[in-house]
N, C-alpha and C. Protein backbone atom coordinates (compact mmCIF):
# COMPACT_ATOMS: atom_id res chain seq x y z
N UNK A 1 -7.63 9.40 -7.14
CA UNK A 1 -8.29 8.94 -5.93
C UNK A 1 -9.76 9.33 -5.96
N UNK A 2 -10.60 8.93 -5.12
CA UNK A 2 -12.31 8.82 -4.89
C UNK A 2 -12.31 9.62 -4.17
N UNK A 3 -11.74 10.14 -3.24
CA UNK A 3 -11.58 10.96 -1.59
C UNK A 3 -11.92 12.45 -2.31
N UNK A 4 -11.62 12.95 -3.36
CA UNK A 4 -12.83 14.34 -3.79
C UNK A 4 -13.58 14.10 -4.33
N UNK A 5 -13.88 12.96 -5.04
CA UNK A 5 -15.64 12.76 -5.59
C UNK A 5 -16.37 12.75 -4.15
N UNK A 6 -15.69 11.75 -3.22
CA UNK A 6 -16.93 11.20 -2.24
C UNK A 6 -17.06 12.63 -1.54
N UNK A 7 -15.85 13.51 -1.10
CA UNK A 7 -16.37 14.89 -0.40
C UNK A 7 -17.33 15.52 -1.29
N UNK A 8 -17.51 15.76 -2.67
CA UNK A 8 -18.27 16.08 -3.07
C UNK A 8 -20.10 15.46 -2.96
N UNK A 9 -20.13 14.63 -3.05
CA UNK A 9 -20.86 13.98 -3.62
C UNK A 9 -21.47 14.04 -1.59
N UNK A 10 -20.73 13.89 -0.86
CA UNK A 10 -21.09 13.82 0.56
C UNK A 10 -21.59 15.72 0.93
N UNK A 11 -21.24 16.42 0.46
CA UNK A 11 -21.11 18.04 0.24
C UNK A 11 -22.33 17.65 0.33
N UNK A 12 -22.83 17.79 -1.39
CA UNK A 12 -24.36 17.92 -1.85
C UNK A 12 -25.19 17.24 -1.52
N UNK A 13 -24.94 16.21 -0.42
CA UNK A 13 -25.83 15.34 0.57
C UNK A 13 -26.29 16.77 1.41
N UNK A 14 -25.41 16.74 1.89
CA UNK A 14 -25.57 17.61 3.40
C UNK A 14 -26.15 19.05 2.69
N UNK A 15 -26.22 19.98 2.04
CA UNK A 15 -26.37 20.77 1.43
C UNK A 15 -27.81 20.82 1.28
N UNK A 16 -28.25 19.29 0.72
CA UNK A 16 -29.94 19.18 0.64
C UNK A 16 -30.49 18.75 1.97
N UNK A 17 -29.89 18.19 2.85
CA UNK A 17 -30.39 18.17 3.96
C UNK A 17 -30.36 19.50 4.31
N UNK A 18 -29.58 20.35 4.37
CA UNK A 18 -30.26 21.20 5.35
C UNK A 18 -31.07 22.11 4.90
N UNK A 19 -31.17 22.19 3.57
CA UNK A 19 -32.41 22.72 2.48
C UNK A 19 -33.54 22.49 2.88
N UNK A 20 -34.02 20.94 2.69
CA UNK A 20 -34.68 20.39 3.23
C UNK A 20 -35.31 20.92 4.28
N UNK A 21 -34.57 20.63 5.35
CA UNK A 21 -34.97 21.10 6.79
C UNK A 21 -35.35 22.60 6.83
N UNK A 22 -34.42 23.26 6.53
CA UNK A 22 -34.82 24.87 6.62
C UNK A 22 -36.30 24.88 5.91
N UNK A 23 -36.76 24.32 4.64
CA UNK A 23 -37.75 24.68 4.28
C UNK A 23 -38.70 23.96 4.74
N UNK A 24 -38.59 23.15 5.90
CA UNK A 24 -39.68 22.50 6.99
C UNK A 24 -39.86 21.35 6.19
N UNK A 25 -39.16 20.59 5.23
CA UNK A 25 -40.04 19.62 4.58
C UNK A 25 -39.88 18.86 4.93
N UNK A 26 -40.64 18.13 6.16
CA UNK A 26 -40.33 17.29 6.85
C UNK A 26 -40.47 15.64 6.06
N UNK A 27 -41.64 15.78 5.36
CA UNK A 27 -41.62 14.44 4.58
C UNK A 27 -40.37 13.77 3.95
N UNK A 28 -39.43 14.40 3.77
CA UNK A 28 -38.74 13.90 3.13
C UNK A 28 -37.63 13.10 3.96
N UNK A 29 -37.55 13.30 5.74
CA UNK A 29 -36.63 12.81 6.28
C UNK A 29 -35.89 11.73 6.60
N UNK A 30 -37.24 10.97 6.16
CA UNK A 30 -37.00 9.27 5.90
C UNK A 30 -35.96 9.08 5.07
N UNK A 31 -36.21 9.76 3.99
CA UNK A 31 -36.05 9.37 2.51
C UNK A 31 -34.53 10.01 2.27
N UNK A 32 -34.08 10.84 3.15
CA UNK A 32 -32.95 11.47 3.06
C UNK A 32 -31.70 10.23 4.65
N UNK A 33 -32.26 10.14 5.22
CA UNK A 33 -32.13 9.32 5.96
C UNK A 33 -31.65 8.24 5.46
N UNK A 34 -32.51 7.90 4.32
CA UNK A 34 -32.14 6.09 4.02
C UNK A 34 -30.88 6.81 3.16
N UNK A 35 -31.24 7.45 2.52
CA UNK A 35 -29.56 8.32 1.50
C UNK A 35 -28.41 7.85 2.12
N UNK A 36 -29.06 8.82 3.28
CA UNK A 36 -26.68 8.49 4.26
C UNK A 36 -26.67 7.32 4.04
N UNK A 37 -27.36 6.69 4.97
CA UNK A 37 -27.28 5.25 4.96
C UNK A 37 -26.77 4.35 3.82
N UNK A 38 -27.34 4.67 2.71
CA UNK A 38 -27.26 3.86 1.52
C UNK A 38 -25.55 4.24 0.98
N UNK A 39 -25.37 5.81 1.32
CA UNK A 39 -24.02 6.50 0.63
C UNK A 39 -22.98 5.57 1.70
N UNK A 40 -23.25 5.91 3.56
CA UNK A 40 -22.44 5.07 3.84
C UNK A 40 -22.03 3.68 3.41
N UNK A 41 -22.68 3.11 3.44
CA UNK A 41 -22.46 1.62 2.89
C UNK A 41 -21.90 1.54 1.82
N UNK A 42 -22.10 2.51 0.67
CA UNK A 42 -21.13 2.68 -0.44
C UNK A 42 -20.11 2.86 -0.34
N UNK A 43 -19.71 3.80 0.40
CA UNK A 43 -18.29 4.34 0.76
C UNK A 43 -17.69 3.94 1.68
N UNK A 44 -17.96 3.18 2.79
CA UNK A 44 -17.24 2.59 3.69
C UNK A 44 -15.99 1.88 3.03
N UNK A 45 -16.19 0.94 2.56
CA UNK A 45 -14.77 0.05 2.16
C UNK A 45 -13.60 0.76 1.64
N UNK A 46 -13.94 2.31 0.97
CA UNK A 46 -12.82 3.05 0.65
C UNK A 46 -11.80 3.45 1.53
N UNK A 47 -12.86 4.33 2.96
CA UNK A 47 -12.38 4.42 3.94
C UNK A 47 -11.63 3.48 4.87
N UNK A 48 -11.91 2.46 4.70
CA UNK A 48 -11.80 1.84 5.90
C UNK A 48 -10.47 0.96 5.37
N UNK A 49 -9.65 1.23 4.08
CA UNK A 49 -8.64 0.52 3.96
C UNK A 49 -7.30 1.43 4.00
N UNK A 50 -7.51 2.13 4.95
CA UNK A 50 -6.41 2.39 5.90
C UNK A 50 -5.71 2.09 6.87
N UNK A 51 -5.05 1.70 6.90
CA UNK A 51 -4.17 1.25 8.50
C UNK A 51 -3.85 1.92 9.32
N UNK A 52 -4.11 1.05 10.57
CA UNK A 52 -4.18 1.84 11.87
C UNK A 52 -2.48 2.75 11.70
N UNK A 53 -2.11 3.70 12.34
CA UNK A 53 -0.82 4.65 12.44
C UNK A 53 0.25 3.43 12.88
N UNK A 54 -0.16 2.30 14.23
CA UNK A 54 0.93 1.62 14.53
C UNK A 54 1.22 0.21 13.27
N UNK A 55 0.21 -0.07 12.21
CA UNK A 55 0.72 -0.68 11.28
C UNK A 55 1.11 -0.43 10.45
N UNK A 56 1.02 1.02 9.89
CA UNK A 56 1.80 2.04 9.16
C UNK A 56 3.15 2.17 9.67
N UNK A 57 3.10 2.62 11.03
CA UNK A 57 4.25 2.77 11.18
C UNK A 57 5.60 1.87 11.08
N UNK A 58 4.97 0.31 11.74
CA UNK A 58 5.72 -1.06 11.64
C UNK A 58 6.18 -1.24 10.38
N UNK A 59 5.19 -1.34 9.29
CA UNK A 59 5.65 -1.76 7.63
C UNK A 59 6.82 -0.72 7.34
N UNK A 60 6.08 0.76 7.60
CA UNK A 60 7.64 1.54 7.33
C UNK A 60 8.77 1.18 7.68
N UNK A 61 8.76 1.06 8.91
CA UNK A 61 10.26 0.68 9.24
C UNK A 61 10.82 -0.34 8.59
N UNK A 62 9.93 -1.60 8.11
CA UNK A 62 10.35 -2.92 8.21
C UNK A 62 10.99 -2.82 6.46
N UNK A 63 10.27 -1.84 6.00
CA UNK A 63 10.45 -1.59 4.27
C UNK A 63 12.00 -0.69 4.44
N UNK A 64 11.77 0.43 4.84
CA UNK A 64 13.30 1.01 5.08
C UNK A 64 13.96 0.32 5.43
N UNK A 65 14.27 -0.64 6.05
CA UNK A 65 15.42 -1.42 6.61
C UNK A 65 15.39 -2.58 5.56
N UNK A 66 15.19 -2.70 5.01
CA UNK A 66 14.89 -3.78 3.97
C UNK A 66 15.81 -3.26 3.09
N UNK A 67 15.60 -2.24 2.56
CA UNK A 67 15.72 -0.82 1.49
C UNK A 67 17.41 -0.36 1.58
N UNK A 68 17.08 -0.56 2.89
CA UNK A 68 18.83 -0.08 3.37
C UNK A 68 19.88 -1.18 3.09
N UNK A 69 19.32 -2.38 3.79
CA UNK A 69 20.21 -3.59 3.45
C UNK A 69 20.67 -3.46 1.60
N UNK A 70 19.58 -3.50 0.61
CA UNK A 70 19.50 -4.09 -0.79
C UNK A 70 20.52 -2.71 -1.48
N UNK A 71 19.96 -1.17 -0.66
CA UNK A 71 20.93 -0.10 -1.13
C UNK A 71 22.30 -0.43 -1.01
N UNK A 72 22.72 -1.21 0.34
CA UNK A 72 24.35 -0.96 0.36
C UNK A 72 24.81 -2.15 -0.08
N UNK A 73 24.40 -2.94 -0.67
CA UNK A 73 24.39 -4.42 -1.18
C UNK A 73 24.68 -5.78 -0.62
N UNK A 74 23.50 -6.15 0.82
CA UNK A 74 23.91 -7.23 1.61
C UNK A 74 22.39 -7.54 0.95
N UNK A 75 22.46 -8.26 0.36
CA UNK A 75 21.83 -8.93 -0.69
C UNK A 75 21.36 -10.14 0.29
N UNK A 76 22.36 -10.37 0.82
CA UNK A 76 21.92 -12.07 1.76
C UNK A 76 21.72 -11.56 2.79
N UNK A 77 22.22 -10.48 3.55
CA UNK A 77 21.20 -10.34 4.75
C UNK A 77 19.74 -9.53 4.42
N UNK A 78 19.41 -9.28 3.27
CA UNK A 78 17.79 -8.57 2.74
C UNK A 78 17.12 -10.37 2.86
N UNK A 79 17.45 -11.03 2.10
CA UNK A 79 17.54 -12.19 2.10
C UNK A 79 16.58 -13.23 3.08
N UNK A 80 17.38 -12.51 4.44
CA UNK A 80 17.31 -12.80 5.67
C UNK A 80 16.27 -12.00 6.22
N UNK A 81 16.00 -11.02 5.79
CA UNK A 81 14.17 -10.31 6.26
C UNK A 81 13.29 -10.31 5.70
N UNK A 82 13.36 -11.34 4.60
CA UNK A 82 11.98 -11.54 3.85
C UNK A 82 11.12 -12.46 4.86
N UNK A 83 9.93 -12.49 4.10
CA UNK A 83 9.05 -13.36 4.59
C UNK A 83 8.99 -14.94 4.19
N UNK A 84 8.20 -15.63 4.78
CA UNK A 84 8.44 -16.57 4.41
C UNK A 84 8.38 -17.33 2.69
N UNK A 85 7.07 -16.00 2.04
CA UNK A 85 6.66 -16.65 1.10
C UNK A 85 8.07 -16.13 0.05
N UNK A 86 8.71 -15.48 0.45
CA UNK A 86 10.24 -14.98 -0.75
C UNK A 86 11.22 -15.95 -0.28
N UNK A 87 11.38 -16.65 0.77
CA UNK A 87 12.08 -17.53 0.95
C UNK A 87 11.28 -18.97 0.55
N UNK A 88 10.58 -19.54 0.63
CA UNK A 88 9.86 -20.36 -0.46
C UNK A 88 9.92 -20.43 -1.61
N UNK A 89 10.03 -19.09 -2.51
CA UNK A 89 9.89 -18.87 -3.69
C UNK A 89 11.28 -19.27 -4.39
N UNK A 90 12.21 -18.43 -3.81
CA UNK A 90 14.04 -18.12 -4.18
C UNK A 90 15.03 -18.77 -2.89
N UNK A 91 15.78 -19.41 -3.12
CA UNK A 91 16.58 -19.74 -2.50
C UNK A 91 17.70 -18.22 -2.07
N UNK A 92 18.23 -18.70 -1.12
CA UNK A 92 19.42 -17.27 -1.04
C UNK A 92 20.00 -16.72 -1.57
N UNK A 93 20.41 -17.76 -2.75
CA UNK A 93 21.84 -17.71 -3.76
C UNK A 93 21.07 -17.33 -5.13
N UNK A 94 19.77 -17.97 -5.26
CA UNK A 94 19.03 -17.41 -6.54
C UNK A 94 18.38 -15.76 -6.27
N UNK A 95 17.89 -15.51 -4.98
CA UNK A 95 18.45 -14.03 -4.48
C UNK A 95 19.02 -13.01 -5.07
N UNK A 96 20.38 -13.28 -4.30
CA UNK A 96 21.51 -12.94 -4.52
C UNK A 96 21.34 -12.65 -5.85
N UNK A 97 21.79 -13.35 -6.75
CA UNK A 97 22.19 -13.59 -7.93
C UNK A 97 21.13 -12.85 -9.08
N UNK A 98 19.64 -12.97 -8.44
CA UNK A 98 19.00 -12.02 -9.57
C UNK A 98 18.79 -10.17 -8.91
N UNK A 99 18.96 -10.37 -7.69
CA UNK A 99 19.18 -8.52 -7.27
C UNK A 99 20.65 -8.18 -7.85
N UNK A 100 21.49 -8.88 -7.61
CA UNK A 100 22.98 -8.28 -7.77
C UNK A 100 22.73 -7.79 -9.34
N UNK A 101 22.30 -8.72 -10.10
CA UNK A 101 21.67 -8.22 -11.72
C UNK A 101 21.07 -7.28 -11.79
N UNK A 102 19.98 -7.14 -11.55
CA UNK A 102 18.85 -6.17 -11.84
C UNK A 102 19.75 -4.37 -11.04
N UNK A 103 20.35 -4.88 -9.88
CA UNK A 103 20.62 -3.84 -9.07
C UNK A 103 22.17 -3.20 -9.78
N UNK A 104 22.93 -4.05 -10.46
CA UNK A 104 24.08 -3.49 -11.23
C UNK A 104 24.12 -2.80 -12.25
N UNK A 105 22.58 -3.30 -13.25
CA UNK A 105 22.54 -2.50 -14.06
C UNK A 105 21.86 -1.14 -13.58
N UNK A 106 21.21 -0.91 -13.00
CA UNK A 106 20.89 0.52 -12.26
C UNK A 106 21.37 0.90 -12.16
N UNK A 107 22.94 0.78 -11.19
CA UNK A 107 23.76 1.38 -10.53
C UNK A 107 23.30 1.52 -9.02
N UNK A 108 24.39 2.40 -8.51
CA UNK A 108 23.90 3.01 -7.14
C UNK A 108 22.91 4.21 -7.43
N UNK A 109 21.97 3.85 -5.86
CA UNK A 109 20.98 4.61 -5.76
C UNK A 109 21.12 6.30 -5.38
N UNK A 110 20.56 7.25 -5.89
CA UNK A 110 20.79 8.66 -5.88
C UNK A 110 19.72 9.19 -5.26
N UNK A 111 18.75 8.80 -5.25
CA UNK A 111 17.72 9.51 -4.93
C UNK A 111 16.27 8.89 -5.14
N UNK A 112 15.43 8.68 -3.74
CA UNK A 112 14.60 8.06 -3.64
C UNK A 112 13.25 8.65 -2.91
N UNK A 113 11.84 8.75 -3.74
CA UNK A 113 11.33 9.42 -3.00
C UNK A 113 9.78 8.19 -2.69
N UNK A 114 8.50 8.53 -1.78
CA UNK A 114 8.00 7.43 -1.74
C UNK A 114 6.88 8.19 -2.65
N UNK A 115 6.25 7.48 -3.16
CA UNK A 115 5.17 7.77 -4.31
C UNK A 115 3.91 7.33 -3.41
N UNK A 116 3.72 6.45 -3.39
CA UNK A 116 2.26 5.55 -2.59
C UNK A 116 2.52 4.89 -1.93
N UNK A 117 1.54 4.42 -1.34
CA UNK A 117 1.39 3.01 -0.65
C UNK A 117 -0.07 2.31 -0.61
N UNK A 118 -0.22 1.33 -0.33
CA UNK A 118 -1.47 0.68 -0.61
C UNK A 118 -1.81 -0.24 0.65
N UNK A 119 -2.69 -0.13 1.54
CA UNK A 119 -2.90 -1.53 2.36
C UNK A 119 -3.74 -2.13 1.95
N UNK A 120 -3.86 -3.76 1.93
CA UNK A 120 -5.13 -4.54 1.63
C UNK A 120 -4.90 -5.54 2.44
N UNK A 121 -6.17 -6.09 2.37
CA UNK A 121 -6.24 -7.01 3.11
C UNK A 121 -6.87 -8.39 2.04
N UNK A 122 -6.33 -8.02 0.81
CA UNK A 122 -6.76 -8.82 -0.51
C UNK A 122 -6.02 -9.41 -1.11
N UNK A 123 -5.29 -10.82 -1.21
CA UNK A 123 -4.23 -11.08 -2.07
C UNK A 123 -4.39 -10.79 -3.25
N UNK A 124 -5.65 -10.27 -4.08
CA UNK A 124 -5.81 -10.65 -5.52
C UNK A 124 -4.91 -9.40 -5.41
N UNK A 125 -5.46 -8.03 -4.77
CA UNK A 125 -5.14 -6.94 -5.12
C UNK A 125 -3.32 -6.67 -4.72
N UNK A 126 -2.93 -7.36 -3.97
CA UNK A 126 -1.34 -7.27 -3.61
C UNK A 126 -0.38 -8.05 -4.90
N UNK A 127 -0.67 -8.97 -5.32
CA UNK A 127 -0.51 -9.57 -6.23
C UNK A 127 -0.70 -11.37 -6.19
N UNK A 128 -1.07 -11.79 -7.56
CA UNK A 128 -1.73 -12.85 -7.52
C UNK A 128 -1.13 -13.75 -7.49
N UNK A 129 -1.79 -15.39 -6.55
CA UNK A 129 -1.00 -16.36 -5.92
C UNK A 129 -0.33 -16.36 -5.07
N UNK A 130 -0.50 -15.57 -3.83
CA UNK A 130 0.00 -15.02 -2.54
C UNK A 130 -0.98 -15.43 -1.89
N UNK A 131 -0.58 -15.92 -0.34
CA UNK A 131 -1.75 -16.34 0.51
C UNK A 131 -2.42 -15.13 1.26
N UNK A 132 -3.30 -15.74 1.58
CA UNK A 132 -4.13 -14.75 2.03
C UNK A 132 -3.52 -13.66 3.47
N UNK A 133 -3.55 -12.53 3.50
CA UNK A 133 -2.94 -11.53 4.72
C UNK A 133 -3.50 -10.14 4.54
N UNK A 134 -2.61 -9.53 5.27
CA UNK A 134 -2.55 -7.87 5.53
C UNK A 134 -1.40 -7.93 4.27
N UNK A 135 -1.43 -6.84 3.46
CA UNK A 135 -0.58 -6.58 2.81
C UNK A 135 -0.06 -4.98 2.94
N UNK A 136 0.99 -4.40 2.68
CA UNK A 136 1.11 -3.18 2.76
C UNK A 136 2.46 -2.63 0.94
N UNK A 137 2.36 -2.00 0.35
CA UNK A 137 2.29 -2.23 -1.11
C UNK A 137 3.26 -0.94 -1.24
N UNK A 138 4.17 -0.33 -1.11
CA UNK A 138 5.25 1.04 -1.04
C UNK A 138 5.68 0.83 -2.35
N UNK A 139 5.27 2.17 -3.17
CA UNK A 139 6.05 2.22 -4.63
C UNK A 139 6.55 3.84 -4.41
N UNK A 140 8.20 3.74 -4.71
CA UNK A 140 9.08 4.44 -4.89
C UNK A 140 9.15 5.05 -6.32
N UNK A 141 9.40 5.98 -6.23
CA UNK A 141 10.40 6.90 -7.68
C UNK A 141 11.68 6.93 -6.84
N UNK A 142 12.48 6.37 -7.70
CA UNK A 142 13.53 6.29 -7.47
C UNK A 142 14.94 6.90 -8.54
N UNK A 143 16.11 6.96 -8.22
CA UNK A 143 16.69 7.66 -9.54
C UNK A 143 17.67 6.74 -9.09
N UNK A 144 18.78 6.29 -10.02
CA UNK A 144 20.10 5.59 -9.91
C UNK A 144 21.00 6.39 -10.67
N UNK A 145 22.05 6.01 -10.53
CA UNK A 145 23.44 6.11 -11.34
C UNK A 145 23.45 5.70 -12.58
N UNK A 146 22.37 4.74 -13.18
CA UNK A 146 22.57 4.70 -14.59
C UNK A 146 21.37 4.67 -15.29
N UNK A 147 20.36 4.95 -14.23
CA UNK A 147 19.03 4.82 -14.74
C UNK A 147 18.10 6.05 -14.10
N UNK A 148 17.66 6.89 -14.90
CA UNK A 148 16.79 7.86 -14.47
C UNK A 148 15.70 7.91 -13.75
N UNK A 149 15.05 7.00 -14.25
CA UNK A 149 13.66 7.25 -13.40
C UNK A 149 13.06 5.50 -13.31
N UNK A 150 13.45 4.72 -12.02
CA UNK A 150 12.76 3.79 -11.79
C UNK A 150 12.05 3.65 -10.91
N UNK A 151 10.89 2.89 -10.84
CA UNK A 151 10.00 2.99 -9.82
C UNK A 151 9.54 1.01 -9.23
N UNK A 152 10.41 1.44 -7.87
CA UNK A 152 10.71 0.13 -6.98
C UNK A 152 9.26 0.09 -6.41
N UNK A 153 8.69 -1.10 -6.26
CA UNK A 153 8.01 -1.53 -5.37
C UNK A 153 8.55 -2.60 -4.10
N UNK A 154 7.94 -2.72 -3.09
CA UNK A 154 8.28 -3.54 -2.15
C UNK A 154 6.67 -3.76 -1.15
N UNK A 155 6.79 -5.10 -1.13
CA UNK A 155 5.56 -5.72 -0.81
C UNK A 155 6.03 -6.37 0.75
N UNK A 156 5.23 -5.82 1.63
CA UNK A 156 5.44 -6.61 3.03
C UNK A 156 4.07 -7.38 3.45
N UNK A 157 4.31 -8.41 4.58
CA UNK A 157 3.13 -9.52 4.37
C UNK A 157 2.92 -9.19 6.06
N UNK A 158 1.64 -9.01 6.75
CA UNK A 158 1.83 -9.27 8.26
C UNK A 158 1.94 -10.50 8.36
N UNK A 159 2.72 -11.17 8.91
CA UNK A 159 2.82 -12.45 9.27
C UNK A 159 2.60 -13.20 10.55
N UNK A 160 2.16 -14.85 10.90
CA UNK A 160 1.82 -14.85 11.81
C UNK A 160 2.40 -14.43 13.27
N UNK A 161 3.70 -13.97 13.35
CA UNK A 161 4.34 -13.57 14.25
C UNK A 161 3.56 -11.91 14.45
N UNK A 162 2.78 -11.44 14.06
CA UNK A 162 2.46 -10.10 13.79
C UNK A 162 3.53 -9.03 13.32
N UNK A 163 4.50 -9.35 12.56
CA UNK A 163 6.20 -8.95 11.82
C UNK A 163 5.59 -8.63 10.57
N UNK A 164 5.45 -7.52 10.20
CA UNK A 164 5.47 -7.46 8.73
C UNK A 164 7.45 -7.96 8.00
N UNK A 165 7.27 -8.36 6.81
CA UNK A 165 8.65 -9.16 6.24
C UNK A 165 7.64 -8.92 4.60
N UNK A 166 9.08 -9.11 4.29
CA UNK A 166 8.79 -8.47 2.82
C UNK A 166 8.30 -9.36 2.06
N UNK A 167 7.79 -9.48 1.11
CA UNK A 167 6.81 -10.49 0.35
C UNK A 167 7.41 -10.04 -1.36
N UNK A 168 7.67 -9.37 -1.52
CA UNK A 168 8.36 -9.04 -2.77
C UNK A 168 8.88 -7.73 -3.12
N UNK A 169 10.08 -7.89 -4.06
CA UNK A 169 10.59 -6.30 -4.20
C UNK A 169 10.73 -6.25 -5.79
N UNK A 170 10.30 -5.05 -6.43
CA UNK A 170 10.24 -5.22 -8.29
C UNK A 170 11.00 -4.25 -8.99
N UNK A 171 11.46 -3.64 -9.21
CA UNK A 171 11.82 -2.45 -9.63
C UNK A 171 11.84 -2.58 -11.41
N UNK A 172 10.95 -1.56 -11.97
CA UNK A 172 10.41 -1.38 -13.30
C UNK A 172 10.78 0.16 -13.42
């Protein structure tokens, strides 16, 4: 992550400002001035791709319950909480038919922990040929019954209903 370069790098801002100042040098205040300025504008977009707590909180739920359905194997009702663009993509039965695969050879799930998450508001960066939205991006370590160490992703879309719904699920 950037979040200890930029404290750093924001540190030794502030550090010479108040150098600066203590040693009266006033000429320079402009010039330290335009700095923040210039650093903010750099660093804003890092910050600012966080989600508010109540759209954090919504995707969570909407991913756990997703998570729960595909764990105990209602394959067609997960099916049934995707979004529109996974129902576009796969029919119910083509669904079905490629989780029940992918999910048999795993086995049952043992142990699941959450690794990341990602919000954007970028299809390139959620993945490519997706329409344009809020995206919210949850990658799991996960452990199964016949497989040690896999790591699930699950992609939710805000949609126009303001519903996040799942947009894709991968497990590698």
């Amino acid at each position: 992550m950037l979040y200890p370069a930029i404290l750093i790098i924001v540190g030794a801002q502030i550090y010479l400002i108040i150098r600066f100042w203590r040693f009266k040098v006033r000429k320079y205040r402009v010039h330290i001035f335009l700095l923040l300025i210039a650093l903010g504008i750099i660093f804003y977009p890092s910050f600012s791709r966080k989600p508010d707590q109540q759209r954090l909180d919504a995707s969570t739920v909407a991913a756990t319950q997703f998570l729960e359905l595909v764990d105990s194997g209602q394959y067609e009702q997960s099916w049934e909480v995707c979004g529109d663009y996974v129902k576009n993509e796969f029919s119910k039965q083509e669904w079905v038919k490629q989780l029940s695969a992918v999910r048999s050879v795993a086995g049952k799930l043992l142990e699941r922990k959450q690794n990341n998450y990602i919000y954007t508001k970028d299809s390139v960066e959620a993945k490519a040929n997706v329409p344009e939205g809020e995206y919210m991006v949850y990658v799991f370590d996960s452990k199964f019954q016949n497989k040690d160490h896999l790591s699930e992703t699950t992609t939710l879309m805000l949609e126009s209903d303001n519903t996040w719904r799942v947009a894709g699920y991968f497990i590698e």
